[in-house]
Protein backbone atom coordinates (compact mmCIF):
# COMPACT_ATOMS: atom_id res chain seq x y z
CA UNK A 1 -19.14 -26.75 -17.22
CA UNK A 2 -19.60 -30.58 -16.24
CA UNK A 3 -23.32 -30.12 -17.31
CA UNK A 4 -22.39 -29.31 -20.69
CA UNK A 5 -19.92 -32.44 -20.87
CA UNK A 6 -22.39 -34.57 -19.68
CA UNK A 7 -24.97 -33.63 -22.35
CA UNK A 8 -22.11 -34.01 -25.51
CA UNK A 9 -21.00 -37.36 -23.76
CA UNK A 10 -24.78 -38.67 -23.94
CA UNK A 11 -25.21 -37.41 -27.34
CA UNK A 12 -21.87 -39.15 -28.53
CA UNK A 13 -20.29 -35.75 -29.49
CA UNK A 14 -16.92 -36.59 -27.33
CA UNK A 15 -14.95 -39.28 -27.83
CA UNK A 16 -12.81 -40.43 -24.95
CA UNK A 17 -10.68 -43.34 -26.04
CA UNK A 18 -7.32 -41.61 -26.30
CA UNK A 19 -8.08 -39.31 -22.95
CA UNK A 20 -4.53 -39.19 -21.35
CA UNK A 21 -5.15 -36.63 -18.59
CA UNK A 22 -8.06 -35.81 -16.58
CA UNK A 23 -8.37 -32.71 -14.40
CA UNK A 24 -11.19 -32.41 -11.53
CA UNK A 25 -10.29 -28.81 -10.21
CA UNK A 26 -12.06 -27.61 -6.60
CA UNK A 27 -13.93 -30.89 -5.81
CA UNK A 28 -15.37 -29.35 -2.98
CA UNK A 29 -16.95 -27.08 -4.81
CA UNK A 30 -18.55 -29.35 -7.44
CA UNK A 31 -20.20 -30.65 -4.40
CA UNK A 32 -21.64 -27.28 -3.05
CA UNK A 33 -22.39 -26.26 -6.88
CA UNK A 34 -24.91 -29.10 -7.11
CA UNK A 35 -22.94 -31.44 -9.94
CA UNK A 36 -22.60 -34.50 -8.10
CA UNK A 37 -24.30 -36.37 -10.19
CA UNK A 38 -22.67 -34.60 -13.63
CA UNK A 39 -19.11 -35.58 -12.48
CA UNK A 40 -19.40 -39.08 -11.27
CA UNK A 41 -21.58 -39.49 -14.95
CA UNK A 42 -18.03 -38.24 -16.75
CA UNK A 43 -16.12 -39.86 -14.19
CA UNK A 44 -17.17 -42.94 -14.86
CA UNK A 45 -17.19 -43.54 -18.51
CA UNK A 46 -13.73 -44.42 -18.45
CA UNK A 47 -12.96 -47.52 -16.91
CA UNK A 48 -9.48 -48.38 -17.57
CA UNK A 49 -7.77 -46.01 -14.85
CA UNK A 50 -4.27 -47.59 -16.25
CA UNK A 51 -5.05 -45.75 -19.47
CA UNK A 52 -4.67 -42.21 -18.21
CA UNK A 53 -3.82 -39.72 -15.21
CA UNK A 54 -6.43 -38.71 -13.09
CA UNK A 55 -5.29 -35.12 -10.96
CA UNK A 56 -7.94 -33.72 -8.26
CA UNK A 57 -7.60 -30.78 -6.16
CA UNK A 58 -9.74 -29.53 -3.17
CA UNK A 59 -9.34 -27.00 -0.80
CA UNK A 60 -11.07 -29.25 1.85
CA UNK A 61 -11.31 -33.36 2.18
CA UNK A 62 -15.11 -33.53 2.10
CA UNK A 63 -16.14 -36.80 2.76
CA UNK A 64 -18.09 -37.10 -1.33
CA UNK A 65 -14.21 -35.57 -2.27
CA UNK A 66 -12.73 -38.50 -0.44
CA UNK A 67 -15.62 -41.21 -2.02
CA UNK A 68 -14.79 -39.87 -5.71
CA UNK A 69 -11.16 -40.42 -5.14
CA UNK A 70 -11.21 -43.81 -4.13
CA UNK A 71 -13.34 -44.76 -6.93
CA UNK A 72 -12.10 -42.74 -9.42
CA UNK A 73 -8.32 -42.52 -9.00
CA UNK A 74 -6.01 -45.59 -9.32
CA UNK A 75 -5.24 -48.30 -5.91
CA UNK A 76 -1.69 -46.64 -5.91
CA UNK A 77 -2.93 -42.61 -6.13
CA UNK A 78 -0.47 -40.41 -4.34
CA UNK A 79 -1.89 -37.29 -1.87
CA UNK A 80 -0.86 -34.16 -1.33
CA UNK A 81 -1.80 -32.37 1.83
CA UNK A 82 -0.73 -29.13 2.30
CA UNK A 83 -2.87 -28.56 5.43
CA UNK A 84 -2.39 -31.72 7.40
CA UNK A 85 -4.04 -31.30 11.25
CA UNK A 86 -3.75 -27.89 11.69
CA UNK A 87 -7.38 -26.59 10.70
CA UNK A 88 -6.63 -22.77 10.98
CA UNK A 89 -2.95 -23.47 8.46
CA UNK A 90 -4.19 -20.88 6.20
CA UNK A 91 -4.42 -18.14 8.93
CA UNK A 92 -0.68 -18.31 9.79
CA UNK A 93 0.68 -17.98 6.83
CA UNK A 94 -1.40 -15.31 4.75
CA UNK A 95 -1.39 -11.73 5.55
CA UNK A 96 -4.83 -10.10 5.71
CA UNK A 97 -5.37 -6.52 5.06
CA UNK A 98 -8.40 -4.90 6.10
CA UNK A 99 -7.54 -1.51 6.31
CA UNK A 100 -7.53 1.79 4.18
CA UNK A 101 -6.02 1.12 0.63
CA UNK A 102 -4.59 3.26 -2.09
CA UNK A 103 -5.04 1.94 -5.81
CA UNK A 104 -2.76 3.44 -8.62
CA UNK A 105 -3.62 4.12 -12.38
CA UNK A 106 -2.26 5.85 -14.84
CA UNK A 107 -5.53 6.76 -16.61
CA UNK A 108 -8.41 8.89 -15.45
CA UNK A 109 -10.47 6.26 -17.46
CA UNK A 110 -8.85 3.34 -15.59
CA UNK A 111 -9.71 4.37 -12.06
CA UNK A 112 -13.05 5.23 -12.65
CA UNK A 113 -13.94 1.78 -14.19
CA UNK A 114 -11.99 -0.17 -11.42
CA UNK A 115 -13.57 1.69 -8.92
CA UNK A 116 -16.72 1.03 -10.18
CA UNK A 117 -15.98 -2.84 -10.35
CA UNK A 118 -14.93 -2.70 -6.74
CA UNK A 119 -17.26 -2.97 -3.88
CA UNK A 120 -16.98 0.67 -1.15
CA UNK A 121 -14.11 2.15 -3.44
CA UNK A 122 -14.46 5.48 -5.48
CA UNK A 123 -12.13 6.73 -7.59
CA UNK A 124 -9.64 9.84 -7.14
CA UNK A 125 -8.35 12.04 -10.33
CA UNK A 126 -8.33 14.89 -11.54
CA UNK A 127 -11.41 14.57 -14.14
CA UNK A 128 -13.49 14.82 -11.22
CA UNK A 129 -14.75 18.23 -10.02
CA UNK A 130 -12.50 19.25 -6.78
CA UNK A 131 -15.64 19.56 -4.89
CA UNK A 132 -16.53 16.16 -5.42
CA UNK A 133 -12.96 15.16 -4.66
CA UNK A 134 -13.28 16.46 -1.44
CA UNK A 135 -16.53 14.81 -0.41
CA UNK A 136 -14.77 11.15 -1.55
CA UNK A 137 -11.49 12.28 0.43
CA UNK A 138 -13.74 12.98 3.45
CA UNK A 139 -15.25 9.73 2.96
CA UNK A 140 -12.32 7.99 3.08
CA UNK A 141 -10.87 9.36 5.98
CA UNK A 142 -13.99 9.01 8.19
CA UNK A 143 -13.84 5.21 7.18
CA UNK A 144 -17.08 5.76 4.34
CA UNK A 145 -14.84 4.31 2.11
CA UNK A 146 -12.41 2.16 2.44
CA UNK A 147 -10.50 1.77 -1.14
CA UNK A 148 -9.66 5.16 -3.04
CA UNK A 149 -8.84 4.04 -7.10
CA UNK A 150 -6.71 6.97 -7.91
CA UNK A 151 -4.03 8.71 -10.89
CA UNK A 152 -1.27 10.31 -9.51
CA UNK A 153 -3.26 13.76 -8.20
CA UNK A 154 -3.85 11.36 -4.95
CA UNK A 155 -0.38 10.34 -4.57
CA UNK A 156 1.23 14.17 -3.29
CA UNK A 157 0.10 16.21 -0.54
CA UNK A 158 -2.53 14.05 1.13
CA UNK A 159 -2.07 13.25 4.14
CA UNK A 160 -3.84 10.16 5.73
CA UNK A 161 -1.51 8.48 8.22
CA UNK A 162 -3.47 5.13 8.58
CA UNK A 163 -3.32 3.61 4.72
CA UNK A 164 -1.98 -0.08 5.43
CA UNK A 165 -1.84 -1.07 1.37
CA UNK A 166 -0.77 0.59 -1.50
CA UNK A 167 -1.29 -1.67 -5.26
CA UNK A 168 0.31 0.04 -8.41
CA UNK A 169 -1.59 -1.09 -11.37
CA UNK A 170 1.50 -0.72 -13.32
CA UNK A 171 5.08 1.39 -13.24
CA UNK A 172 4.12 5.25 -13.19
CA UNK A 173 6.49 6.81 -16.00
CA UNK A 174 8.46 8.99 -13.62
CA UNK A 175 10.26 7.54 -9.77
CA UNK A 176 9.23 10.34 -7.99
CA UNK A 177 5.39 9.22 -8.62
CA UNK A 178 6.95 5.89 -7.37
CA UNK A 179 8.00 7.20 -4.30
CA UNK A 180 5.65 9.40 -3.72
CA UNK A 181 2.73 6.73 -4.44
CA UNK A 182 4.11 4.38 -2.00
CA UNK A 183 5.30 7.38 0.30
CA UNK A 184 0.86 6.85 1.18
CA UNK A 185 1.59 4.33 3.69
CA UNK A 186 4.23 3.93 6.66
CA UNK A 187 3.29 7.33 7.73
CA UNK A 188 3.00 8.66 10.92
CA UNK A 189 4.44 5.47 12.63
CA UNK A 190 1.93 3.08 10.75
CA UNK A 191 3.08 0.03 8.91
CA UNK A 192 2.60 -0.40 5.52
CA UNK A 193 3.00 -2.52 2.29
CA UNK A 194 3.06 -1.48 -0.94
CA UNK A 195 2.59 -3.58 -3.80
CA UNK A 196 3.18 -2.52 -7.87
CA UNK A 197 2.10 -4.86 -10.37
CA UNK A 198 3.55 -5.35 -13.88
CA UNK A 199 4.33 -6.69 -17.53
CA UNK A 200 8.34 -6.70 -17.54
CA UNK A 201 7.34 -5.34 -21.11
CA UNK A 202 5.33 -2.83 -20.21
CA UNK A 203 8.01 -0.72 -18.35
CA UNK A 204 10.15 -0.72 -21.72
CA UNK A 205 8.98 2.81 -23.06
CA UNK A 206 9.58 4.44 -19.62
CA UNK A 207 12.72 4.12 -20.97
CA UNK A 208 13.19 4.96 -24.50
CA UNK A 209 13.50 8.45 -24.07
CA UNK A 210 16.08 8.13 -21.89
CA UNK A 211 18.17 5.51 -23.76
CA UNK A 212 17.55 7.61 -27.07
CA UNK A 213 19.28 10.80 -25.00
CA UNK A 214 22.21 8.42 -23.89
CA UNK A 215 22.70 7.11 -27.20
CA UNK A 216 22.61 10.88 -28.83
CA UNK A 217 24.77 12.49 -26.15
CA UNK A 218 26.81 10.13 -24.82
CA UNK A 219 29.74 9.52 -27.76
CA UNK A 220 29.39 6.17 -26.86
CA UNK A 221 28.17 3.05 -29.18
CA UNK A 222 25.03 1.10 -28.28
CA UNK A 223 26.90 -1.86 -28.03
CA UNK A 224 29.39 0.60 -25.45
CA UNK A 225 26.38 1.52 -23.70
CA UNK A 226 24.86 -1.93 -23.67
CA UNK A 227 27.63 -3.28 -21.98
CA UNK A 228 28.16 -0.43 -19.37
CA UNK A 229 24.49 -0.96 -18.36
CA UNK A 230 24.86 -4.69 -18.33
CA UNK A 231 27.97 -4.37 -16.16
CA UNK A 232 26.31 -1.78 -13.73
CA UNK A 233 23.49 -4.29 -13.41
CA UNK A 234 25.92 -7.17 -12.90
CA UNK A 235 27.35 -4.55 -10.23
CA UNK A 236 31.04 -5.44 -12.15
CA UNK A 237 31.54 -1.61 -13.10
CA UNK A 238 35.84 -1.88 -11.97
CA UNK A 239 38.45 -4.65 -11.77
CA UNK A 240 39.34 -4.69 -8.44
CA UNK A 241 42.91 -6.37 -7.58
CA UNK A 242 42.88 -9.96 -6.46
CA UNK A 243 45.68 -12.51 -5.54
CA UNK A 244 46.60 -15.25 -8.05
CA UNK A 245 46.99 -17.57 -4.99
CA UNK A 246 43.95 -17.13 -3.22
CA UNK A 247 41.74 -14.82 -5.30
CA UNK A 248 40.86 -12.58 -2.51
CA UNK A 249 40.29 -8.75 -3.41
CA UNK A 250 42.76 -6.38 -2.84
CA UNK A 251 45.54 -9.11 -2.98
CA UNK A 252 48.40 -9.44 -5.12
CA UNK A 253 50.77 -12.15 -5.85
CA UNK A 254 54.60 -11.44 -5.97
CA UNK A 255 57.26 -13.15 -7.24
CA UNK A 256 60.86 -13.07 -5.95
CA UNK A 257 63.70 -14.25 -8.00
CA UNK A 258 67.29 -14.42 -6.68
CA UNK A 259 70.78 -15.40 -7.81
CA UNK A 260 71.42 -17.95 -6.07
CA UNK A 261 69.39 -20.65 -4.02
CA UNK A 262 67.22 -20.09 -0.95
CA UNK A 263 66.78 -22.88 1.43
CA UNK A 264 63.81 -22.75 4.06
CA UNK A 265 64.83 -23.96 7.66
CA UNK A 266 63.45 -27.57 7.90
């Protein structure tokens, strides 16, 4: 915090002769935070602005935003406006949704504690007495609650036609779940989107036991296999025919030979 700069910079505890970059992140909301006077202190300790780079971001050009960066940034500072004139920019290009959402866990334990953390949602699974299941589902679908945190006992059978998001925490371990998590929105003639978050390594042991089948009944070698799935991926799985001329598929190049010389008309 720039409070606790400020107090190791007065005590001498920071020394800022070789300071090469300096970083003054949501101006704006320094302002509205109260540290005015905390970051023009730091600010201005360094007065050699040739010395170092000085970045600053905002999300609006206050006029105390504007007053810091002429004094603190160098005669030659180059801006970076995303917005320009159009004061409502961000409202044409990000998608709001305000509707009925579906949140996907794998664990019981994780949707209880993100439902918890999240404001109107209550979570869905099948640790939960069916009674009490029914009472959140009701909920939900009389607009009570807005956001169900759920494991996959909320992603078949229910039907709610209105659901406008779907997140996925992370991969389920089995593409039906996929489908039939996402298969929550889009119903009914509603639009949907449906989001799935994840690790790229985290969807590795979805597929072990699948790869240590192939490997076991296929015949083939793992360097075979390897370069199968590589070429499937590559979506290179056949040689098709081209011409040597051209190179377009399904071409071929032939060449005539005859006894004696042929002469094209001229």
């Amino acid at each position: 915090m720039s409070g606790r700069s400020r107090d190791h910079i007065e005590r001498g505890n920071i020394d800022l002769s070789t300071l090469k970059v300096r970083i003054l992140d949501e101006a704006d909301e320094m302002l509205r935070m109260g540290f005015v006077d905390d970051v023009e202190l730091i600010l201005g300790k360094v007065k050699d602005l040739s010395k170092f780079q000085t970045l600053l971001f905002s999300a609006t050009l206050l006029s105390w935003v504007k007053g810091i960066s002429s004094r603190f940034l160098k005669p030659d500072k180059k801006t970076v406006d995303l917005v320009g004139n159009e004061k409502m920019k961000a409202s044409t290009n990000v998608s709001v949704f305000g509707g009925y959402t579906f949140i996907f866990t794998e664990a019981k334990e994780a949707a209880s504690g993100l439902a918890e953390a999240l404001p109107g949602a209550r979570a869905l699974h099948g640790g939960i007495q069916e009674g009490q299941r029914e009472v959140t589902l009701a909920g939900f679908r009389s607009g009570k609650y807005m956001t169900l945190v759920a494991t996959n006992v909320a992603a078949r059978g229910l039907d709610t036609n209105d659901v406008q998001l779907i997140i996925q925490c992370e991969p389920p371990l089995d593409v039906e779940d996929y489908i039939h998590r996402s298969g929550r929105t889009g119903r009914a003639g509603y639009s949907g989107v449906a989001f799935m978050l994840y690790d790229p390594r985290s969807v590795i042991p979805a597929f072990k036991s699948v790869a240590e089948e192939l490997l076991n009944t296929s015949g083939l070698s793992a360097v075979d296999l390897l370069s199968k799935a590589l070429a499937k991926a590559a979506g290179y799985t056949e040689i098709k025919k081209r011409s040597l001329l051209s190179s377009m598929e399904n071409h071929v190049t032939v060449l005539l030979e005859a006894g004696k010389p042929i002469y094209s008309p001229s």
